[in-house]
Protein backbone atom coordinates (compact mmCIF):
# COMPACT_ATOMS: atom_id res chain seq x y z
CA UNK A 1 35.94 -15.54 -3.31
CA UNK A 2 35.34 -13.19 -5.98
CA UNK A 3 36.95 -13.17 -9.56
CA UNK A 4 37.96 -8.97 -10.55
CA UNK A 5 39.48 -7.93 -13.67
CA UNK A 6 41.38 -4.73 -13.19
CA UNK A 7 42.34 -2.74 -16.24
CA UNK A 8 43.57 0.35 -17.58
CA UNK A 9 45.96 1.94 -20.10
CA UNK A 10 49.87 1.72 -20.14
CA UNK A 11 51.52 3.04 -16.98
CA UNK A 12 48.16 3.82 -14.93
CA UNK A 13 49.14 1.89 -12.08
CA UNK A 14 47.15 -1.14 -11.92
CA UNK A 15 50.15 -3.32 -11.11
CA UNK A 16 51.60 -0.80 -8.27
CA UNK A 17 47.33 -0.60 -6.98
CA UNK A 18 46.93 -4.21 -6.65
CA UNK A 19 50.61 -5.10 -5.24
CA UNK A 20 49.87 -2.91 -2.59
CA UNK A 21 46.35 -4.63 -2.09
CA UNK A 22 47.92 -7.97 -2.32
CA UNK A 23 50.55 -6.91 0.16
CA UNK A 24 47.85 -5.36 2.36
CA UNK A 25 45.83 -8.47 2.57
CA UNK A 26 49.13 -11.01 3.11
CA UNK A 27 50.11 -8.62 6.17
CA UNK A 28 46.54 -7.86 7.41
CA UNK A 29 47.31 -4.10 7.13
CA UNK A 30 44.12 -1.98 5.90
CA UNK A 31 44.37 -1.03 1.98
CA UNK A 32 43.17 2.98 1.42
CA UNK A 33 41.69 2.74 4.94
CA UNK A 34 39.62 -0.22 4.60
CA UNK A 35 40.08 -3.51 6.73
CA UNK A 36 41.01 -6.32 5.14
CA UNK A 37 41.10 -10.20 5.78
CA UNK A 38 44.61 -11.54 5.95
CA UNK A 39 45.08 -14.36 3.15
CA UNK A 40 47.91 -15.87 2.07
CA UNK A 41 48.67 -14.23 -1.39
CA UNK A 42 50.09 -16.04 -4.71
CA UNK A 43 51.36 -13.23 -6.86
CA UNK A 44 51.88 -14.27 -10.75
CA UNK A 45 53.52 -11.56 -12.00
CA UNK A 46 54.51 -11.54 -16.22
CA UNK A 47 55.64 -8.07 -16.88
CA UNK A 48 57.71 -6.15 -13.66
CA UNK A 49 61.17 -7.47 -12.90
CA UNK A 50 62.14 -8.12 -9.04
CA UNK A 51 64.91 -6.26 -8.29
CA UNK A 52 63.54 -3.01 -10.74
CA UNK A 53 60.20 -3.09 -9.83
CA UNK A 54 58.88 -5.07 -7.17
CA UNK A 55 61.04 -4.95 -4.13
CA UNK A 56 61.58 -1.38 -4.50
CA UNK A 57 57.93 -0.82 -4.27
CA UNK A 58 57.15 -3.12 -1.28
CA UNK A 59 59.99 -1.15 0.34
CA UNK A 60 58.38 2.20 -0.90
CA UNK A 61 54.98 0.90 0.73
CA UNK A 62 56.40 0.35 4.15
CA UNK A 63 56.39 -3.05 3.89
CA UNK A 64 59.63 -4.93 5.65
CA UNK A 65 61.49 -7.77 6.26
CA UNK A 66 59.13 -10.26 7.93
CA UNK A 67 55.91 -8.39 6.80
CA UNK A 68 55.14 -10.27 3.74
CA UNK A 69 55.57 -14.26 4.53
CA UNK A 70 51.84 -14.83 3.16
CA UNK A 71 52.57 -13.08 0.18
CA UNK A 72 54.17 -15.60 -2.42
CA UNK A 73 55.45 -13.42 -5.25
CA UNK A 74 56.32 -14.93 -9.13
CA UNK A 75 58.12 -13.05 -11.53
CA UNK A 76 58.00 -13.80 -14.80
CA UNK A 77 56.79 -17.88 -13.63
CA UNK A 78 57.33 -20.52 -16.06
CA UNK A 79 54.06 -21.70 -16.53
CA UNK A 80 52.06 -22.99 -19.28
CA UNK A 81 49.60 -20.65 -20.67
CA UNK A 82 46.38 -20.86 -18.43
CA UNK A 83 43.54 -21.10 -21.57
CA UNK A 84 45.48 -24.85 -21.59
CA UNK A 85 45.16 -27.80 -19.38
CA UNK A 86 49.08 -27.93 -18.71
CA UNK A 87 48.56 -24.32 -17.31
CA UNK A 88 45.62 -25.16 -14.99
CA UNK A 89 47.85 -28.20 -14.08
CA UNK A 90 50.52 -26.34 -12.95
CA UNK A 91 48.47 -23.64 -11.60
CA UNK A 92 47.19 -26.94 -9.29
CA UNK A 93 50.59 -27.69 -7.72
CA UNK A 94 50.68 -23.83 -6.53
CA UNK A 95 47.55 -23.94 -5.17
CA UNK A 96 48.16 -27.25 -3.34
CA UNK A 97 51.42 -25.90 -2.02
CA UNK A 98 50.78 -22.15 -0.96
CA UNK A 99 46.84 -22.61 -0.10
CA UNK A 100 46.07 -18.97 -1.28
CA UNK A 101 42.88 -16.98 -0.20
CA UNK A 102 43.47 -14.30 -3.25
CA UNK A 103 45.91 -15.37 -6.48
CA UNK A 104 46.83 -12.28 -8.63
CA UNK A 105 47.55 -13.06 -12.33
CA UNK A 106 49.40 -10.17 -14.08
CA UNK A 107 49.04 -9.20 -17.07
CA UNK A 108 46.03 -11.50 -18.52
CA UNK A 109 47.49 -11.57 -22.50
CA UNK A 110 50.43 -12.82 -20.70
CA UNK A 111 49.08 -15.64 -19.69
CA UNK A 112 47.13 -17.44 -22.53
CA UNK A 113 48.54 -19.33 -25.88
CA UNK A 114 45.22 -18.45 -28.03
CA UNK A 115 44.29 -14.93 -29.63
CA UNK A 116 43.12 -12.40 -27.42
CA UNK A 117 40.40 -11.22 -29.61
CA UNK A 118 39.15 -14.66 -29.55
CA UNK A 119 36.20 -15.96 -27.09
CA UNK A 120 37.41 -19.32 -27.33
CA UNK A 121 40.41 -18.04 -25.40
CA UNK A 122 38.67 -17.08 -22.77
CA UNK A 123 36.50 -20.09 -22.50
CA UNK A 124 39.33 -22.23 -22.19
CA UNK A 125 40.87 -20.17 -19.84
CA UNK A 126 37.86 -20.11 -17.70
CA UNK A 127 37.66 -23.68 -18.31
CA UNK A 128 41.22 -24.24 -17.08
CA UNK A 129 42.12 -21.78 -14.36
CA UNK A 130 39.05 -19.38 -13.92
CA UNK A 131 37.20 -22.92 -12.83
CA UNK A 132 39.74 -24.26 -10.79
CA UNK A 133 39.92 -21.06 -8.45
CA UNK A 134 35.80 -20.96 -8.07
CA UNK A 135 35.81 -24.34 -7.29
CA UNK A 136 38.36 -24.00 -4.51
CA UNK A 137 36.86 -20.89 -3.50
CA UNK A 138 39.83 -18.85 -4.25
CA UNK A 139 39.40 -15.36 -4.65
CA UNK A 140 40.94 -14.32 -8.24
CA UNK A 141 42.67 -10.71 -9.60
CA UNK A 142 43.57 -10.94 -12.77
CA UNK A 143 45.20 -7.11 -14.61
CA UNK A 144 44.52 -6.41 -17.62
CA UNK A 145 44.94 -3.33 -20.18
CA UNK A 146 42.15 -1.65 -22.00
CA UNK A 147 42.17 -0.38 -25.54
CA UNK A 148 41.24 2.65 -27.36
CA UNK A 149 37.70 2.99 -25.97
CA UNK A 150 38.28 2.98 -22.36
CA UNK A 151 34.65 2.60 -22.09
CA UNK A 152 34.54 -0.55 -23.13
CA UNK A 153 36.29 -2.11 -20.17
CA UNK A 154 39.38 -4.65 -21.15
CA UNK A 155 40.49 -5.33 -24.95
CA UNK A 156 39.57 -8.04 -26.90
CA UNK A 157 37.14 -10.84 -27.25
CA UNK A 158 33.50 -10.06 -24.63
CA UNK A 159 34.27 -13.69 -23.36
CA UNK A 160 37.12 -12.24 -21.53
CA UNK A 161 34.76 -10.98 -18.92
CA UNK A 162 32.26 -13.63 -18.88
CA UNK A 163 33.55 -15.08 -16.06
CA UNK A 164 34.48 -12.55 -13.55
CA UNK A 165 32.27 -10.98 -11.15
CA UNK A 166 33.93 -7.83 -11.80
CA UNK A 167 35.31 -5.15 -13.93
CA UNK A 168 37.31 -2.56 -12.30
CA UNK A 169 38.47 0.01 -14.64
CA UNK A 170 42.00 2.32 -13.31
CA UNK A 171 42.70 5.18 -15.42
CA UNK A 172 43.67 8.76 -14.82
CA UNK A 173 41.36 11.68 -14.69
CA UNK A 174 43.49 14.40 -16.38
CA UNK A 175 46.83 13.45 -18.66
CA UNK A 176 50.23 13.90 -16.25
CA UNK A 177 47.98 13.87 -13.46
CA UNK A 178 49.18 11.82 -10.37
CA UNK A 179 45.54 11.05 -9.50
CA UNK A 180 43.92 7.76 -10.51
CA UNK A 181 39.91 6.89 -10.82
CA UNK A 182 38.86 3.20 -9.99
């Protein structure tokens, strides 16, 4: 029931670490050796392309035909912008239809109409979809990329992470390395 904001630079991963999780928990196989809880999974997924990206990973993972019928995967949805009420609306009729344990929202500045930098962003977006997860008790992943300061945790406005319980931070240890730090 938890709300996590993953983020890193460019091309660190985070969207191949938490398809894998997502796919993990919609087939009730353990994720880096852990148990997890099988869920039913709703995917939103703004930036990687299905037949490029996505299937080829699953595939790549070990994942089959017939292993992922919890996991309800978007690419590139048509949805309102989720810091709006037409977004949260429409967010609504997914939830209603899929019941979801876990929804993944990828990439965050995908997904809102106001400035990034802005806190009022965030506010609405919390106000629109953040709430209407918590409420339901639906357990929330949303990706997001850092900027120069990795230290910092996710660009733009502090109110982006106001309302997560969570900030995981993916990067990699040593440049051209193929080993990632959460």
């Amino acid at each position: 029931k938890r709300h996590i904001t993953l983020a890193g630079p460019a091309k660190a991963g985070k969207s191949l670490f938490v398809a894998e999780m997502a796919a993990c928990i919609a087939s009730g196989r353990s994720f880096l050796g852990f148990p997890v809880t099988r869920s039913i999974v709703l995917y939103l997924d703004f930036e990687n392309s299905p037949e490029e990206d996505v299937t080829p990973r699953f595939r790549a993972m070990g994942f089959g035909p017939g292993d992922l019928e919890d996991l309800h995967y978007f690419s590139y949805p048509e949805l309102k912008p989720f810091d709006t009420a037409g977004g949260g609306n429409e967010l609504l009729v997914l939830l209603e239809k899929y019941e979801p344990g876990l929804v993944v929202i990828d990439t965050a500045s995908r997904t809102i109409a106001g400035k990034e930098n802005d806190n009022d962003t965030w506010a609405a977006f919390y106000r629109h979809t953040g709430m209407l997860l918590r409420t339901r008790g639906i357990a929330r992943v949303r990706i997001d990329h850092t900027g120069k300061d990795r230290s910092k945790g996710p660009r733009g406005a502090s109110g982006k992470i106001a309302d997560v319980d969570g900030v995981w931070i993916l990067d990699r240890p040593a440049k051209n390395s193929r080993l990632r730090r959460l």
